[in-house]
Protein backbone atom coordinates (compact mmCIF):
# COMPACT_ATOMS: atom_id res chain seq x y z
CA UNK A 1 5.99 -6.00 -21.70
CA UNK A 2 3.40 -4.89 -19.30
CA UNK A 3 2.37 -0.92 -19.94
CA UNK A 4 0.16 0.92 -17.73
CA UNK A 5 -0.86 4.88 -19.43
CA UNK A 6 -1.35 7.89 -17.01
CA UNK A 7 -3.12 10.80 -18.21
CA UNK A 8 -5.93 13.02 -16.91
CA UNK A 9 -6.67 13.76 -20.30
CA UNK A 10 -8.89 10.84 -22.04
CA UNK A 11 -7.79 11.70 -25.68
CA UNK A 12 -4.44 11.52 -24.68
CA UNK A 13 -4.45 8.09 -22.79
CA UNK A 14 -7.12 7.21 -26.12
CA UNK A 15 -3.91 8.48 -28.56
CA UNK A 16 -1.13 6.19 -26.64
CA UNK A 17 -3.43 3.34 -26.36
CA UNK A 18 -3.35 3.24 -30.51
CA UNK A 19 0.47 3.66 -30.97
CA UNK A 20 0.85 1.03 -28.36
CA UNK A 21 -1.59 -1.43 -29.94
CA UNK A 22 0.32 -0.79 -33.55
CA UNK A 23 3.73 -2.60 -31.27
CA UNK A 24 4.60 -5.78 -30.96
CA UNK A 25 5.57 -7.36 -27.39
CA UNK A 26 3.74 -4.73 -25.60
CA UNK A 27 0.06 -5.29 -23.45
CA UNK A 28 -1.74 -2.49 -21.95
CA UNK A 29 -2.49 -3.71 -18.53
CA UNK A 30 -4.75 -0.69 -17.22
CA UNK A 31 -4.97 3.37 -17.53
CA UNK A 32 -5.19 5.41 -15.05
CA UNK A 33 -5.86 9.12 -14.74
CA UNK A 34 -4.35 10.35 -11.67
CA UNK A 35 -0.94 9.63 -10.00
CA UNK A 36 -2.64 8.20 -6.74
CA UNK A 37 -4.69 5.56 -8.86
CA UNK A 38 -1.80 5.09 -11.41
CA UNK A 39 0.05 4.06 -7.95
CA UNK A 40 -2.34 2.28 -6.47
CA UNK A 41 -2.24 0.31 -10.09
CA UNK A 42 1.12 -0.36 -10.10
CA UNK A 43 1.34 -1.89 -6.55
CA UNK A 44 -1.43 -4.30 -7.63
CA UNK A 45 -0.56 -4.86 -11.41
CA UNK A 46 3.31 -4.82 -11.40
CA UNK A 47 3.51 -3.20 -14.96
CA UNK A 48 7.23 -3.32 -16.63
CA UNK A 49 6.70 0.33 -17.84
CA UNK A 50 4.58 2.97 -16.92
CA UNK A 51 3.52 5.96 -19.32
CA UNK A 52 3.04 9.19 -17.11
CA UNK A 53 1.90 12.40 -17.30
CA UNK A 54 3.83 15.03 -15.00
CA UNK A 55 0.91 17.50 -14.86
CA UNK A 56 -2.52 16.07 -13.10
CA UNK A 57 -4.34 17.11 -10.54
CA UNK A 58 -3.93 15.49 -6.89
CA UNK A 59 -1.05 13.52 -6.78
CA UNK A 60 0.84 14.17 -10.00
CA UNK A 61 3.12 12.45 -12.27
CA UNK A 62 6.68 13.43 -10.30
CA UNK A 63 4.93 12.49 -6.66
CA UNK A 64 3.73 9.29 -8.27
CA UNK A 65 7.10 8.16 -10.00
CA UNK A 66 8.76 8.79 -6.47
CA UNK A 67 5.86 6.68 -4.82
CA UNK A 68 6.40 3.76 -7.07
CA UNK A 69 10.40 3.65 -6.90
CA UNK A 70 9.37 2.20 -3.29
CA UNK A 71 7.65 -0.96 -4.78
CA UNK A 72 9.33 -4.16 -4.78
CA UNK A 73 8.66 -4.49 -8.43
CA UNK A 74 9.03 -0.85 -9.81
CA UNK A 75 8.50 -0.16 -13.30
CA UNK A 76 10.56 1.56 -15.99
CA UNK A 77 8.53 5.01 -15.95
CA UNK A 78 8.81 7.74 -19.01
């Protein structure tokens, strides 16, 4: 499964990227640190589940998850 990791904060995004690796079946496909890139992301990369933050500044995680429920292809987002 394709995973794409939203977080503003670097360590964070950093942290998930090492629990992910440790799985099986799963590729990072990208990180992003805002909700208008992790968007922009999605609608180019088609991940199968998106990691996301709630609070970032700009757009943030609850504006992006409604953004991407519009793609064709939306991911599973937690």
């Amino acid at each position: 499964m394709k995973v794409l990791i939203v977080d503003d904060e670097a360590l964070a995004r950093s942290r998930l990227r090492e629990l992910i690796d440790e799985m099986s079946g799963f590729e990072i496909v990208a990180e992003a640190s805002n909700g208008l890139e992790a968007f922009n992301t999605c609608a180019k990369l088609a991940p199968d589940i998106v990691l996301l933050d709630i609070r970032m500044p700009g757009m943030d995680g609850l504006q992006a998850a409604r953004q991407m429920s519009i793609l064709e292809l939306n991911p599973a987002i937690i």
